[in-house]
Protein backbone atom coordinates (compact mmCIF):
# COMPACT_ATOMS: atom_id res chain seq x y z
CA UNK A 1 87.59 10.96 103.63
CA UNK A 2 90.53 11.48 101.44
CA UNK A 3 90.58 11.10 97.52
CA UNK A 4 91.97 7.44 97.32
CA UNK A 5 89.09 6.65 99.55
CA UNK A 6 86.51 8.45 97.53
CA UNK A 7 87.75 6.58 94.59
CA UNK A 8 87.88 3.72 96.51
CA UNK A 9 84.45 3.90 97.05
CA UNK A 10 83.19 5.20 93.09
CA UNK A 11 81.31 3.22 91.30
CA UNK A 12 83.32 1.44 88.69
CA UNK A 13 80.49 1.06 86.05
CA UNK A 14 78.31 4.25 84.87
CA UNK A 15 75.43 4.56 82.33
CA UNK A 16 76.70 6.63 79.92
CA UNK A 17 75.39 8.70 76.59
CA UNK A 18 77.09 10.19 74.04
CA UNK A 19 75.81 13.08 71.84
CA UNK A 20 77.38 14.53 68.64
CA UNK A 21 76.85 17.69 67.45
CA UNK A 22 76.99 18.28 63.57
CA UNK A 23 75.52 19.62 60.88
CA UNK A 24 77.09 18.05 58.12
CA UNK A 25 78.20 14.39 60.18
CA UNK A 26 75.41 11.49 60.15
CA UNK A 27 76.52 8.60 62.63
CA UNK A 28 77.81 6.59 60.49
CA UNK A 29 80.83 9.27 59.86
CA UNK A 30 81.11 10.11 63.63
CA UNK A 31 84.64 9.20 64.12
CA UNK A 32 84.68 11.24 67.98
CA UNK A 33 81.13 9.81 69.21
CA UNK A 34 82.22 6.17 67.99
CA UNK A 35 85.60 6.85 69.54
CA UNK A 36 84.33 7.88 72.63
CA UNK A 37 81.64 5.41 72.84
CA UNK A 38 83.86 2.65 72.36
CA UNK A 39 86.39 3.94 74.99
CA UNK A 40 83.68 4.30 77.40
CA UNK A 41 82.90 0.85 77.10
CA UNK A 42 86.26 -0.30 77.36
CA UNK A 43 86.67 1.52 80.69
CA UNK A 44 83.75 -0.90 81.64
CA UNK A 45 81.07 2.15 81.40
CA UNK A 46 77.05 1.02 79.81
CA UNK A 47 76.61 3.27 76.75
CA UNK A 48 72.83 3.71 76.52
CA UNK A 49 72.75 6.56 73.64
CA UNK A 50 74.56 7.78 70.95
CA UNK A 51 73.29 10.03 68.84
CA UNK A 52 74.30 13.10 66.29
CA UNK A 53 72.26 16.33 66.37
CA UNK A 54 72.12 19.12 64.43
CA UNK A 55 73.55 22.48 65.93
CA UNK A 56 70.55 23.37 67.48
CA UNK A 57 70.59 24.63 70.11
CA UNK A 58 66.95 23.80 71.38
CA UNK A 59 67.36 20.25 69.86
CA UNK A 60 70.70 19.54 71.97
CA UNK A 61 68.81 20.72 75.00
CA UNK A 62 66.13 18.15 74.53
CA UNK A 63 68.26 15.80 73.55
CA UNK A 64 70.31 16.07 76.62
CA UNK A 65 67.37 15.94 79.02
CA UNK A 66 65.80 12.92 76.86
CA UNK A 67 69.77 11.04 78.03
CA UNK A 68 68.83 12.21 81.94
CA UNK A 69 65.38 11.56 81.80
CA UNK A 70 64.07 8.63 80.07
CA UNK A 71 68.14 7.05 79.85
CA UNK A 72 68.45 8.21 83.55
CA UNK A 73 72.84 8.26 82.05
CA UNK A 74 74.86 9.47 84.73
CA UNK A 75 77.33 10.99 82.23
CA UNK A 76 76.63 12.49 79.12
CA UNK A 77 79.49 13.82 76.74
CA UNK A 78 78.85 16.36 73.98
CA UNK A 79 81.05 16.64 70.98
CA UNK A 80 80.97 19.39 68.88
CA UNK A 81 79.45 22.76 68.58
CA UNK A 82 82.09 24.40 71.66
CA UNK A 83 83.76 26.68 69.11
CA UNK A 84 83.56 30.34 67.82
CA UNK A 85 81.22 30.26 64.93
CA UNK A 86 77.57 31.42 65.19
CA UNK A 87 76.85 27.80 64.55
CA UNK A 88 78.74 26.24 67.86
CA UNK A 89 75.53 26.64 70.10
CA UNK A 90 76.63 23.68 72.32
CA UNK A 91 77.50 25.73 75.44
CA UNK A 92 74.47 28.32 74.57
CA UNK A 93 72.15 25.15 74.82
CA UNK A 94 73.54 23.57 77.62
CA UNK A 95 75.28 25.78 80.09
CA UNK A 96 71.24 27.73 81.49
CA UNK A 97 70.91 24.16 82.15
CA UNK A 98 73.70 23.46 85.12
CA UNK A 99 73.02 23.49 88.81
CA UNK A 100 76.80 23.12 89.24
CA UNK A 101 79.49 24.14 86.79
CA UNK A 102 82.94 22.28 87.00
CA UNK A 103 84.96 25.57 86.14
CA UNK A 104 88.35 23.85 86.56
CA UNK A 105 87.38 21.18 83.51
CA UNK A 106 87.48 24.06 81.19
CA UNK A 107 90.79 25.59 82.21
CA UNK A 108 92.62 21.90 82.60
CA UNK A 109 91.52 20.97 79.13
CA UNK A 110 92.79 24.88 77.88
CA UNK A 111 96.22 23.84 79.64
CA UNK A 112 96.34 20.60 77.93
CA UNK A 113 95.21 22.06 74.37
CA UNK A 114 97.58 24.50 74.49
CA UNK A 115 100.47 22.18 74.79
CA UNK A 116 99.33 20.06 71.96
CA UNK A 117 97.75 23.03 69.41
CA UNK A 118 99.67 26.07 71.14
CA UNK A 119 97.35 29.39 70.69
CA UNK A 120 94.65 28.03 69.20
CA UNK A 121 93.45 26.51 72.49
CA UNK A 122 91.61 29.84 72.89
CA UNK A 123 88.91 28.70 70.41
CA UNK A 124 87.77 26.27 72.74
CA UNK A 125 85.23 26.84 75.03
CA UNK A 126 84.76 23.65 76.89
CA UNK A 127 82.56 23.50 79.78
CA UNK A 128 81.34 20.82 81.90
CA UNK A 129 78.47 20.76 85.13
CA UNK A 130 76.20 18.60 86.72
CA UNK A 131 72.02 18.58 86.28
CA UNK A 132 70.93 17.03 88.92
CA UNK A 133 73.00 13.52 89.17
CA UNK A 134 74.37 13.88 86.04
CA UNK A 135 77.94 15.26 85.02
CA UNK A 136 77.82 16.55 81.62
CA UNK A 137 80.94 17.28 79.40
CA UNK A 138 80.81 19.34 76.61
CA UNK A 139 83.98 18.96 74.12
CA UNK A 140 85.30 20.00 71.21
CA UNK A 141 84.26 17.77 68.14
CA UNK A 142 88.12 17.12 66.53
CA UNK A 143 89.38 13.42 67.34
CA UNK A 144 92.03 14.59 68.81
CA UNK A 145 90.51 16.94 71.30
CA UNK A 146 88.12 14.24 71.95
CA UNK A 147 91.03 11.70 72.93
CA UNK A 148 92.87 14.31 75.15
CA UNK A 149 89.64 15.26 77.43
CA UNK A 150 88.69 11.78 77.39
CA UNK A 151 92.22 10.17 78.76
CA UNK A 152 93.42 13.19 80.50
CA UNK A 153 90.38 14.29 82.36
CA UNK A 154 86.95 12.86 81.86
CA UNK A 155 87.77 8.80 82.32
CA UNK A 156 90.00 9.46 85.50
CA UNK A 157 87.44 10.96 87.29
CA UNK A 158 83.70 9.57 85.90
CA UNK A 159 83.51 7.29 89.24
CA UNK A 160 84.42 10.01 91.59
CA UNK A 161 82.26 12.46 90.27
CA UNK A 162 79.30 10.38 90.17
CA UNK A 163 80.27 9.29 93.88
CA UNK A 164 79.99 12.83 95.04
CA UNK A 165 76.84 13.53 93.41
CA UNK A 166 75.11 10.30 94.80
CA UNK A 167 76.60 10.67 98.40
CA UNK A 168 78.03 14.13 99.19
């Protein structure tokens, strides 16, 4: 089966969860969460979480199983916490946690970066995997970066990844 017949055969509506991570941002100032959320919905997706966490990395962990567990989402997209700082624990927190890793998400969304930001792409360290039937992204927290992963590589593909991890 070729990729317009996998697509063909995606699902076109996912449960999805969003989670923030910040510090300093409550929800109600969560410009990328409410961003994504609402685009998410627009593409026809169920949003069943969003929530802001603090960079934590044992709280994002639990608050990422809580999405696959009792949300059962079969996407979850992180914002936040991907950068340099000793406070970006996002990809500390949730990488252990992958049974698959989607290496190429990383270096697509580098390429991209790079031709909007130029050098300073190399602060990012965006990641994405699966746990168990789940495809997790984890993102930068900037609007902008949030909007370019979405668009460019996370909304193109949600069906067809899910359709791979429910039927191989």
């Amino acid at each position: 089966m070729g990729l317009k017949e996998h697509k063909a055969d995606a699902p076109n509506t996912l449960k999805t969860a969003v989670i923030s991570v910040s510090s300093t941002r409550t929800l109600a100032e969560d410009k990328s969460g409410f961003w994504i959320s609402r685009h998410l919905s627009k593409e026809g997706h169920q949003v069943v979480s969003h929530r802001v966490v603090p960079d934590d990395a044992t709280v994002i962990a639990d608050h990422l199983n809580q999405m696959i567990t009792d949300q059962q989402a079969d996407a979850v997209l992180i914002t936040g916490g991907t950068g340099i700082s000793h406070l970006d624990v996002t990809i500390e927190a949730v990488k252990p946690l992958f049974v698959k890793e989607l290496t190429a998400f990383g270096v697509l969304f580098a390429i991209l970066s790079h031709e909007e930001i130029d050098s300073a792409a190399i602060l990012s360290r965006a990641t994405a995997g699966t746990i168990g039937n789940t495809v997790v992204f984890c993102i930068p927290g900037s609007l902008a970066a949030c909007k370019l992963a979405c668009t460019q590589l996370i909304f193109p593909e949600l069906g067809h990844l899910l359709r791979h991890l429910q039927k191989g």
